[in-house]
N, C-alpha and C. Protein backbone atom coordinates (compact mmCIF):
# COMPACT_ATOMS: atom_id res chain seq x y z
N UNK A 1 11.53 -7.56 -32.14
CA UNK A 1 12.14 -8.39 -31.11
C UNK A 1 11.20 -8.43 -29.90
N UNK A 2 10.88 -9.62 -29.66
CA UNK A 2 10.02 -10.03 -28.72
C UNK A 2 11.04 -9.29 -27.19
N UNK A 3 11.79 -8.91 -27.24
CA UNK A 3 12.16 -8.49 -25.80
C UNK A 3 11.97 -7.37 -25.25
N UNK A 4 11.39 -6.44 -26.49
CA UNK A 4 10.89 -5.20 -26.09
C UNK A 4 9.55 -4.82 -26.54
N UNK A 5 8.89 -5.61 -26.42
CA UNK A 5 7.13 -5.24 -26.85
C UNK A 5 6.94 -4.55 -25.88
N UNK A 6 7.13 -4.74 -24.28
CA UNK A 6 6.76 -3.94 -23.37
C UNK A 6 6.71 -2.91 -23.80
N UNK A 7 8.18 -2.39 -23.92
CA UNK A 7 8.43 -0.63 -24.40
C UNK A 7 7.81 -0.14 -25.40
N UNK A 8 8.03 -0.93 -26.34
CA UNK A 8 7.16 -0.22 -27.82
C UNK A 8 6.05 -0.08 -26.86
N UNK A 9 5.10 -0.85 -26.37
CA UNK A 9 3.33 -0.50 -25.67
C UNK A 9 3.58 0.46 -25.17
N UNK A 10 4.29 0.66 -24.60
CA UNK A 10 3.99 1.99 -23.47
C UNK A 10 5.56 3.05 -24.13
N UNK A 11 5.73 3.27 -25.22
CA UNK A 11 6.17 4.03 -25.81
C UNK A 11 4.98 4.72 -26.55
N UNK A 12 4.27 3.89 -27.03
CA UNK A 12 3.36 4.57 -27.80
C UNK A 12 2.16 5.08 -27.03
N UNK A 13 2.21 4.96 -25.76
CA UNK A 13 1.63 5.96 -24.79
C UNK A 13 1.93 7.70 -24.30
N UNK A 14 3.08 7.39 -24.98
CA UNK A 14 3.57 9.14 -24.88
C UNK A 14 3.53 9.61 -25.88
N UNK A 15 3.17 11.14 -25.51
CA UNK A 15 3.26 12.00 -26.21
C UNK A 15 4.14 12.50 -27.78
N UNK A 16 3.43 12.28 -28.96
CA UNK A 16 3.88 12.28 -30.27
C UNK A 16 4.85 13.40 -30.10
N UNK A 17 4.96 14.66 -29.30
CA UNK A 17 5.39 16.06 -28.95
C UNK A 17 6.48 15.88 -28.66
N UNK A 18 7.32 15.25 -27.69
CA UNK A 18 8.22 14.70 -26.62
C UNK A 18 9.56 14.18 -27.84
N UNK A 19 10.36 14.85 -27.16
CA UNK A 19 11.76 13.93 -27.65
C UNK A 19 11.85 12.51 -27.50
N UNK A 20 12.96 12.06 -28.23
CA UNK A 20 13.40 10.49 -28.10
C UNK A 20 14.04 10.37 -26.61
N UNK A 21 14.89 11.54 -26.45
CA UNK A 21 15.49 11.50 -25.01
C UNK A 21 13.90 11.73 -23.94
N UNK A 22 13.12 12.41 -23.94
CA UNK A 22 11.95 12.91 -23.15
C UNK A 22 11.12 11.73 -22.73
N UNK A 23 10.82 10.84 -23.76
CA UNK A 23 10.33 9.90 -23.86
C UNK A 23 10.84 8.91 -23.32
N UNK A 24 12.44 8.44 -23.51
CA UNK A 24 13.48 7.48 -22.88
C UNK A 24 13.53 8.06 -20.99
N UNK A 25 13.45 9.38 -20.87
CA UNK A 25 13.40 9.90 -19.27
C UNK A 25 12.09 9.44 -19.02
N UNK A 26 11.34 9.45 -19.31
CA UNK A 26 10.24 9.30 -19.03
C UNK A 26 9.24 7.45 -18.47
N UNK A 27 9.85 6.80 -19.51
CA UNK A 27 10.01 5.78 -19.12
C UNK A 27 10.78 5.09 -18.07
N UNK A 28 11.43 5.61 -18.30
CA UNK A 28 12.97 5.39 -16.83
C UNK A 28 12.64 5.91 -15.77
N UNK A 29 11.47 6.85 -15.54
CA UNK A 29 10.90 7.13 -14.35
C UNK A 29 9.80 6.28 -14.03
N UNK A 30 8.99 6.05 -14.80
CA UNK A 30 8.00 4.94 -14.72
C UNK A 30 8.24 4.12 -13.20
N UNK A 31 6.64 3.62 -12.21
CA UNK A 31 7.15 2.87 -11.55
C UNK A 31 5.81 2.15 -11.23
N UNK A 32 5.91 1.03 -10.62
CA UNK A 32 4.71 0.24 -10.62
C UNK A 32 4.61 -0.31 -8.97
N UNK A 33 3.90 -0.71 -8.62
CA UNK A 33 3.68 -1.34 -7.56
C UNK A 33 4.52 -2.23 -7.33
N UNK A 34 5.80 -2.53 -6.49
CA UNK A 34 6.18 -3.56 -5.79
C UNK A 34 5.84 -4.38 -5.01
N UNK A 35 6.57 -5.32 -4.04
CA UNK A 35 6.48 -6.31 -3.45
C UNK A 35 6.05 -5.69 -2.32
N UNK A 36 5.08 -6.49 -1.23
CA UNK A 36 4.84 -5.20 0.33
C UNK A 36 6.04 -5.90 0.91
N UNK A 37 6.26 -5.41 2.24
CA UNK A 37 7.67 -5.17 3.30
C UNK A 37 6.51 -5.11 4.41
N UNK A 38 7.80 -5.84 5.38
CA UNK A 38 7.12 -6.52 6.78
C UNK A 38 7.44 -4.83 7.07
N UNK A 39 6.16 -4.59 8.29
CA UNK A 39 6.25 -3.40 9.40
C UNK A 39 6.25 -3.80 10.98
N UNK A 40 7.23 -2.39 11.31
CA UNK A 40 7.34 -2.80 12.57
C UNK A 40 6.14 -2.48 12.95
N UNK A 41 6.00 -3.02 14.07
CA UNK A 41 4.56 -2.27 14.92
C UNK A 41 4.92 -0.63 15.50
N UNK A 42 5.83 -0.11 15.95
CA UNK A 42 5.78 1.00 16.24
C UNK A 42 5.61 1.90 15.23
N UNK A 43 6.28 1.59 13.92
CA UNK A 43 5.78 2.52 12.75
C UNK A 43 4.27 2.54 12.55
N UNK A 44 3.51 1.91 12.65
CA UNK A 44 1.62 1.40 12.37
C UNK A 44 1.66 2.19 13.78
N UNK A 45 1.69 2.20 15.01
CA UNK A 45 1.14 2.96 16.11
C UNK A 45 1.37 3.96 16.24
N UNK A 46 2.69 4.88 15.39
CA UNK A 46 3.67 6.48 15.30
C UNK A 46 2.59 6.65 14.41
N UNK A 47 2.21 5.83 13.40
CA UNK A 47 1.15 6.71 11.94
C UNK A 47 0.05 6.64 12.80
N UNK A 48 -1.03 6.13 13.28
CA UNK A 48 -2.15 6.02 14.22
C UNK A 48 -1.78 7.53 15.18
N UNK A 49 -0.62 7.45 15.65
CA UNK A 49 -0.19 8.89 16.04
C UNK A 49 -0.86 10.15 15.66
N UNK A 50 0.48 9.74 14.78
CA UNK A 50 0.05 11.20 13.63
C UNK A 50 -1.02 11.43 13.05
N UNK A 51 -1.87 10.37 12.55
CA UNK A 51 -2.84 11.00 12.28
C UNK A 51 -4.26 11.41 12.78
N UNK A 52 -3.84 11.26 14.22
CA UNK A 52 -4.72 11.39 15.64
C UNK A 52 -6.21 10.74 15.41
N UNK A 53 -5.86 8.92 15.07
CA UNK A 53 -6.98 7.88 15.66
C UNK A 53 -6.09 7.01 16.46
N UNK A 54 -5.28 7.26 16.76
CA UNK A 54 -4.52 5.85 18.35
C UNK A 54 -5.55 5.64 19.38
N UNK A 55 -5.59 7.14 19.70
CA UNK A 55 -6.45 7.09 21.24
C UNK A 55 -7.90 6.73 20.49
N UNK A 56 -8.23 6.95 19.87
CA UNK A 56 -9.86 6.92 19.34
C UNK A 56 -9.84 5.46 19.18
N UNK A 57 -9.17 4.72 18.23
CA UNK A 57 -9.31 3.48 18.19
C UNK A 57 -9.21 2.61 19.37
N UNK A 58 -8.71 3.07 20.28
CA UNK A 58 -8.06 2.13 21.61
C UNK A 58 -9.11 2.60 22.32
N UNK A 59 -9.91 3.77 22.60
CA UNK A 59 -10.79 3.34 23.15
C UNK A 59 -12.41 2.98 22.20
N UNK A 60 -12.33 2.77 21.40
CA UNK A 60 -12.96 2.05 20.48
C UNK A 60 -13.17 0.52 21.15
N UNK A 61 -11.89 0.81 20.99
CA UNK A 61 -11.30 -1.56 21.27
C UNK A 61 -11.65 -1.41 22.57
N UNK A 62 -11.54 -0.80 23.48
CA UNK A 62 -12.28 -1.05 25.18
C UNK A 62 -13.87 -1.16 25.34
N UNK A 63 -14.20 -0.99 24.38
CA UNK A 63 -15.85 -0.98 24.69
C UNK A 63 -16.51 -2.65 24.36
N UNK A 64 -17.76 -2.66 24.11
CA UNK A 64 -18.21 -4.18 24.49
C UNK A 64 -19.28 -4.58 22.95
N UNK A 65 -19.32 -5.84 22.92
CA UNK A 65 -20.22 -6.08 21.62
C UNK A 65 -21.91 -5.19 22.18
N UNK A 66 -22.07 -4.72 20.83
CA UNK A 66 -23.66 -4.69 20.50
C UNK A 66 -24.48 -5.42 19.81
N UNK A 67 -24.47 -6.61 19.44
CA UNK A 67 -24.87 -7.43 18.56
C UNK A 67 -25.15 -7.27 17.32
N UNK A 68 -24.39 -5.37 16.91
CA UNK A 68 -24.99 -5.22 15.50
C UNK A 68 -23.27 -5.53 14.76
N UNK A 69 -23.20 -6.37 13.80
CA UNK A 69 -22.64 -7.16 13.09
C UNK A 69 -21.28 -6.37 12.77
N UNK A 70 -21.47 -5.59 12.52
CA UNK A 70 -20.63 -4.12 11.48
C UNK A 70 -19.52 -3.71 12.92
N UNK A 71 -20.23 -3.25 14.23
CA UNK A 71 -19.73 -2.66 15.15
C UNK A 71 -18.87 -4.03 15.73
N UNK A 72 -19.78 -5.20 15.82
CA UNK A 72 -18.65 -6.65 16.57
C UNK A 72 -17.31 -6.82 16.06
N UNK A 73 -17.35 -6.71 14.67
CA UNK A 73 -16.56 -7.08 13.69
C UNK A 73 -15.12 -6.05 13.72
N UNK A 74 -15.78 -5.10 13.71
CA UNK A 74 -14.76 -3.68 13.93
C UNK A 74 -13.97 -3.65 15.00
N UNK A 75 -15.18 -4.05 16.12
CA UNK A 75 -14.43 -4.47 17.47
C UNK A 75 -13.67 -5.36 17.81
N UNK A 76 -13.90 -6.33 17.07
CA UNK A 76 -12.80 -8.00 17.49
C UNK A 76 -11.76 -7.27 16.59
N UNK A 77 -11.80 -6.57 15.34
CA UNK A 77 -10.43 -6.15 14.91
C UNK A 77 -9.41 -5.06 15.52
N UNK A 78 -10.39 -4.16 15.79
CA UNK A 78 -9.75 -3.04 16.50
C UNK A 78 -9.31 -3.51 17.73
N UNK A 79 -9.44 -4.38 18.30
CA UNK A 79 -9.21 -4.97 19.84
C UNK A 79 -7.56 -5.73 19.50
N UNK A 80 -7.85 -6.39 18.70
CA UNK A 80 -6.59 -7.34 17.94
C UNK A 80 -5.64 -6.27 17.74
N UNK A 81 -5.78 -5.26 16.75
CA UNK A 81 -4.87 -4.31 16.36
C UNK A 81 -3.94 -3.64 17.61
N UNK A 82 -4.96 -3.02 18.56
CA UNK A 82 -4.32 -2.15 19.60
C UNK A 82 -3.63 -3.29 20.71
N UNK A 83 -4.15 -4.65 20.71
CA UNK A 83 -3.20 -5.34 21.26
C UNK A 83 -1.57 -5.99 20.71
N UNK A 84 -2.11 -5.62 19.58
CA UNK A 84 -0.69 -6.06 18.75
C UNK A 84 -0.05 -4.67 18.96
N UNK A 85 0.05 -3.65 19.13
CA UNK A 85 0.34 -2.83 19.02
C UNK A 85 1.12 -2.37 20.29
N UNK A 86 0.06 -2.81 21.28
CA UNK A 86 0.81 -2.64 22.87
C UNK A 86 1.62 -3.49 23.48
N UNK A 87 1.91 -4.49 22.50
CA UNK A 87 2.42 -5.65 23.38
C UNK A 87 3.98 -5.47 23.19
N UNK A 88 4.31 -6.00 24.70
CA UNK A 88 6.10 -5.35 24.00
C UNK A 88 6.55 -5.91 23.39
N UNK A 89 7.92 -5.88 22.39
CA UNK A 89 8.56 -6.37 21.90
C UNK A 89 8.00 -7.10 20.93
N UNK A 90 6.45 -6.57 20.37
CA UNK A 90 5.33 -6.95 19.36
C UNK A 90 6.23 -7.36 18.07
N UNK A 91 6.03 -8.31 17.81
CA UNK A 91 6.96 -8.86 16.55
C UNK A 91 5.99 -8.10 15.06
N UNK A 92 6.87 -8.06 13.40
CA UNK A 92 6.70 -7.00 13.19
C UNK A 92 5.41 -7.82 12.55
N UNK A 93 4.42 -6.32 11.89
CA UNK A 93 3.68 -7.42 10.63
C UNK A 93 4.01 -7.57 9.44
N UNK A 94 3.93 -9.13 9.49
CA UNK A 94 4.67 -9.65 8.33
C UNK A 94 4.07 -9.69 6.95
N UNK A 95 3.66 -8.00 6.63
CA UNK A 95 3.11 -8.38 5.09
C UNK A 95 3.41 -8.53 3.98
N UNK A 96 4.83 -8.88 4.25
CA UNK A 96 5.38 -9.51 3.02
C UNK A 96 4.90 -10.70 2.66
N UNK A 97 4.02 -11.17 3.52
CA UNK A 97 3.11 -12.36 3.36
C UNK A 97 2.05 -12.19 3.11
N UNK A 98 1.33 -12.57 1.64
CA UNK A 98 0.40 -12.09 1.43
C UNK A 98 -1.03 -12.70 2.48
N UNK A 99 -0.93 -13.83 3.10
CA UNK A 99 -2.07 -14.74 4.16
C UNK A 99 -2.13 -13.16 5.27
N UNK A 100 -0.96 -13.13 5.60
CA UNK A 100 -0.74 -12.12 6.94
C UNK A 100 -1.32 -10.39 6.26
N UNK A 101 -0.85 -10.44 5.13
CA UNK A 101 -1.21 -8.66 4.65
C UNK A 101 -3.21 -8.91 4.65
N UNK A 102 -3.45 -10.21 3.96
CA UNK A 102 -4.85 -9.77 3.56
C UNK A 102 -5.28 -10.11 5.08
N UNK A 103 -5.25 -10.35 6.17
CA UNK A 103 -5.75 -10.48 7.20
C UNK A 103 -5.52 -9.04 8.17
N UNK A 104 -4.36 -8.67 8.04
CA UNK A 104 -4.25 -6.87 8.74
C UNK A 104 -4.98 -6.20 7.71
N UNK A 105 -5.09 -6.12 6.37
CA UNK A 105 -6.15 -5.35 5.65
C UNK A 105 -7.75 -6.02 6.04
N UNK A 106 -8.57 -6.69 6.09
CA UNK A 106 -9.03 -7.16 6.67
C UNK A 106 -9.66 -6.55 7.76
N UNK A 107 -9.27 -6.63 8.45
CA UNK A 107 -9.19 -6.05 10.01
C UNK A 107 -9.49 -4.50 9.84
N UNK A 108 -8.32 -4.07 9.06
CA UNK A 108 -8.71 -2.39 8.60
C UNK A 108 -9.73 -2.34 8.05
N UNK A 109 -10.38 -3.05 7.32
CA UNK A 109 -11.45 -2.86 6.48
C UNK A 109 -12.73 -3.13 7.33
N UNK A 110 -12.52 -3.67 8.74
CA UNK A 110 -14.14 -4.01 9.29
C UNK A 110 -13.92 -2.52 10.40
N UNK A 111 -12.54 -2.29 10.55
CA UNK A 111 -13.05 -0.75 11.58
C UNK A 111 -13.35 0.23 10.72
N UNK A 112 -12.44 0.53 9.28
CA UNK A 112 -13.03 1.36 8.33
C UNK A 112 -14.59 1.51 8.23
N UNK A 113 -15.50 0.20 7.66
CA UNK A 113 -16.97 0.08 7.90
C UNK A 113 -17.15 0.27 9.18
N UNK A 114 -17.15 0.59 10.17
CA UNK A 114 -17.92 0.81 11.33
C UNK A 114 -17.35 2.39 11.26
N UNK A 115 -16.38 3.06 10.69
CA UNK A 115 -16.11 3.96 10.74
C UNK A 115 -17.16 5.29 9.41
N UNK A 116 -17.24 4.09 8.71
CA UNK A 116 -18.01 4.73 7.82
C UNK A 116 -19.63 4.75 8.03
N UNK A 117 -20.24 3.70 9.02
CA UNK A 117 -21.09 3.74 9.09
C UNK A 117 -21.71 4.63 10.72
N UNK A 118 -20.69 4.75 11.12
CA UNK A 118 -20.74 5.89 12.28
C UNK A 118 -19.57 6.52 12.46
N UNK A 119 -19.94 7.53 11.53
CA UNK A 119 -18.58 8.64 11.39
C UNK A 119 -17.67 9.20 13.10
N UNK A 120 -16.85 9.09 13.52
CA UNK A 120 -16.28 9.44 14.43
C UNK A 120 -16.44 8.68 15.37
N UNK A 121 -17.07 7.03 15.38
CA UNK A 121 -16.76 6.34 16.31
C UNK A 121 -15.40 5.15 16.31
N UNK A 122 -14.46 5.77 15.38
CA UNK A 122 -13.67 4.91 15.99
C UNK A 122 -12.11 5.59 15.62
N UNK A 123 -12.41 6.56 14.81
CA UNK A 123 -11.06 7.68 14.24
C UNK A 123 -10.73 6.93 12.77
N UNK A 124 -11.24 6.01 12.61
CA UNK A 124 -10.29 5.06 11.64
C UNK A 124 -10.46 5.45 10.00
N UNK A 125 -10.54 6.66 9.31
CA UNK A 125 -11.07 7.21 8.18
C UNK A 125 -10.53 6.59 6.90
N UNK A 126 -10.72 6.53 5.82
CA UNK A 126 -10.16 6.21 4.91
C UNK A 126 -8.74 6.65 4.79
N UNK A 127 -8.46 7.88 5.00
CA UNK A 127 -7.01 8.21 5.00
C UNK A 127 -6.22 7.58 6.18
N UNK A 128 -6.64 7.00 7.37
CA UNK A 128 -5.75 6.42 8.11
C UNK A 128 -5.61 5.18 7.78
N UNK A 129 -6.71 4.49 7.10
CA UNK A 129 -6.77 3.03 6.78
C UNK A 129 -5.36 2.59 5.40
N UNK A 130 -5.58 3.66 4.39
CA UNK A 130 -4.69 3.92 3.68
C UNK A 130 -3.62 4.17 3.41
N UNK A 131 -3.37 4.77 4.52
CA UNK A 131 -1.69 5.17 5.25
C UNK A 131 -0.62 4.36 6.06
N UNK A 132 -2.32 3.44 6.53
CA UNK A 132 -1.35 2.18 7.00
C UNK A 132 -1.08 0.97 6.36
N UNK A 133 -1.95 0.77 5.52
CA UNK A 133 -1.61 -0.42 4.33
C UNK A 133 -0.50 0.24 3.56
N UNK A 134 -0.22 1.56 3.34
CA UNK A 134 0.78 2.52 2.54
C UNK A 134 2.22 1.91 3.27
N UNK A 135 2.30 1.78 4.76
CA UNK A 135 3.46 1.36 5.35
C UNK A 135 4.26 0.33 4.81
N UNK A 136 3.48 -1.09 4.08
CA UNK A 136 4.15 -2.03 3.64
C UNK A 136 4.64 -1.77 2.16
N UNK A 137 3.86 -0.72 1.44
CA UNK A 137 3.69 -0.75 0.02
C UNK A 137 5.33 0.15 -0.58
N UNK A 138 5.94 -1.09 -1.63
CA UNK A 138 7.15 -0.71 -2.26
C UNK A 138 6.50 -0.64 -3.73
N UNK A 139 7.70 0.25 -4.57
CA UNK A 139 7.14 1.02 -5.36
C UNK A 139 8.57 0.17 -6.56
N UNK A 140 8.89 -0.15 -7.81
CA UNK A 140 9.78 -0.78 -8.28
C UNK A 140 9.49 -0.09 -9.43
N UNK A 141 11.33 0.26 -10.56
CA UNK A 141 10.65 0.93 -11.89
C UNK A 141 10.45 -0.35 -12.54
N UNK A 142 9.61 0.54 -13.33
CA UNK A 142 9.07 -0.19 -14.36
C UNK A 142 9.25 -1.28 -15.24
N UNK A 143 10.77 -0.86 -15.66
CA UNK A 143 11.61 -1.58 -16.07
C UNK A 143 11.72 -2.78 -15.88
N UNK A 144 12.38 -2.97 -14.41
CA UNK A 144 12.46 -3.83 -13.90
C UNK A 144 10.95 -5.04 -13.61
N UNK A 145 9.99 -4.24 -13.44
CA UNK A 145 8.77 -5.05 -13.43
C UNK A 145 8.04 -6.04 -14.69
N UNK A 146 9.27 -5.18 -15.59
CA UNK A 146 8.57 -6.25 -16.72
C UNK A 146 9.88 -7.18 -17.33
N UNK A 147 11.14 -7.09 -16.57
CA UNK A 147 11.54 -8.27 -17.10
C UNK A 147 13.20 -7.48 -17.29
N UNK A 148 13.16 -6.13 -17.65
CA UNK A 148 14.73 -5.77 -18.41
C UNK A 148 14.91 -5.66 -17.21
N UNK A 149 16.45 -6.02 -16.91
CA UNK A 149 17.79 -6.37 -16.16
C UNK A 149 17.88 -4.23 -15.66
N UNK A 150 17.86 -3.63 -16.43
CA UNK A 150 18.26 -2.28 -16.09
C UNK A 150 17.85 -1.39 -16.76
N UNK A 151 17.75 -0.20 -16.34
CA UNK A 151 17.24 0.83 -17.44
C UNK A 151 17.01 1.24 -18.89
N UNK A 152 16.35 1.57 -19.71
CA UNK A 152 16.58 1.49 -20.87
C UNK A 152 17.64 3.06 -21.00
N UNK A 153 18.32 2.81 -22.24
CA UNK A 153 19.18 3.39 -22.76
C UNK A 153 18.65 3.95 -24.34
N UNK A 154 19.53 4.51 -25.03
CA UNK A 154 19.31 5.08 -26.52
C UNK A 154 19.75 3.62 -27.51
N UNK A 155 20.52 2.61 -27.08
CA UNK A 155 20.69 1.75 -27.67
C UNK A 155 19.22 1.15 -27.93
N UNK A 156 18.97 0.81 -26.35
CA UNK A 156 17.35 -0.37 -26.13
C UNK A 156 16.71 0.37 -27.50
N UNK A 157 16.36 1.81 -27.48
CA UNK A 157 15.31 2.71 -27.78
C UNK A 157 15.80 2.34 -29.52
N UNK A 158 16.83 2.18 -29.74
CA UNK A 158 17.04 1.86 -31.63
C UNK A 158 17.06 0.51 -31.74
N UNK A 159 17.27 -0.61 -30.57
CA UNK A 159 16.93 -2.00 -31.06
C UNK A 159 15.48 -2.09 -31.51
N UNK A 160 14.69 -1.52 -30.30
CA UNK A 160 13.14 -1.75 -30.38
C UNK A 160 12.62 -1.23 -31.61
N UNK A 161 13.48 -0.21 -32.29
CA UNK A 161 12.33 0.54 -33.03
C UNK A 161 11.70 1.47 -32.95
N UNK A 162 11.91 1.89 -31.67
CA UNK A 162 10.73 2.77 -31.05
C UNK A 162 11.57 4.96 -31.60
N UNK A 163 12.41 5.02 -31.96
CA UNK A 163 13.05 6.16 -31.74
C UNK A 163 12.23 7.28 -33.26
């Protein structure tokens, strides 16, 4: 039955060892990348917080072009960021839109390179860059990502074949 090829594939990814039930839990935990979710701006400036580059980046964004390409670039983003960030009542980012997500990633990605190419000039490390694209990122089971309505059961597991 064409409605469960999914499962058979990734049934036969587990372990020959594993119960029918082990195997059925196991799948049912399964989860894949979801849809991203708009962020507020104070959550993106509390993580910048915590992971102590706020102040580093902000005064990053106060300083002035050098004409070297990597550092401008970092700077027109990092400047953008900490103003979105300070502004009151900053409306949220909307990366549930993918135009709007790849443009705040983007942005992370030109202070990241200036971060990588001069370690400690701007706080912005791979783990903070990551943590904040992490803010929008939803997580959906598996299940559901490929099409079944709800969890599989011991029934699904003897229609498919798979038991």
């Amino acid at each position: 039955m064409a409605y469960y090829d999914a499962l058979k594939t990734q049934w036969a990814t587990l372990p020959s060892t594993d119960t029918t039930a082990q195997k059925l839990a196991a799948i049912n935990a399964l989860t894949v990348a979801g849809p991203n979710i708009d962020v507020q701006p104070s959550a993106v400036k509390g993580k910048l917080l915590l992971l102590g580059a706020y102040f580093s980046l902000k005064s990053f964004a106060a300083g002035a072009v050098n004409g070297n390409p990597t550092h401008d670039n970092a700077l027109g983003a990092a400047m953008s960021l900490i103003e979105m960030l300070d502004m009151p009542n900053a409306p949220l980012f909307q990366m549930s839109d993918a135009a709007t997500y790849a443009a705040i990633k983007g942005m992370a990605d030109a202070v990241l390179a200036q971060e990588t190419a001069v370690p400690g000039s701007t706080g912005f490390t791979q783990a903070v860059h990551d943590a904040l694209l992490a803010l929008a990122a939803t997580t959906i089971p598996w299940w559901q990502a490929n099409g079944y309505p709800r969890a599989f059961d011991m029934g699904d597991v003897a229609a498919a074949g798979v038991s």
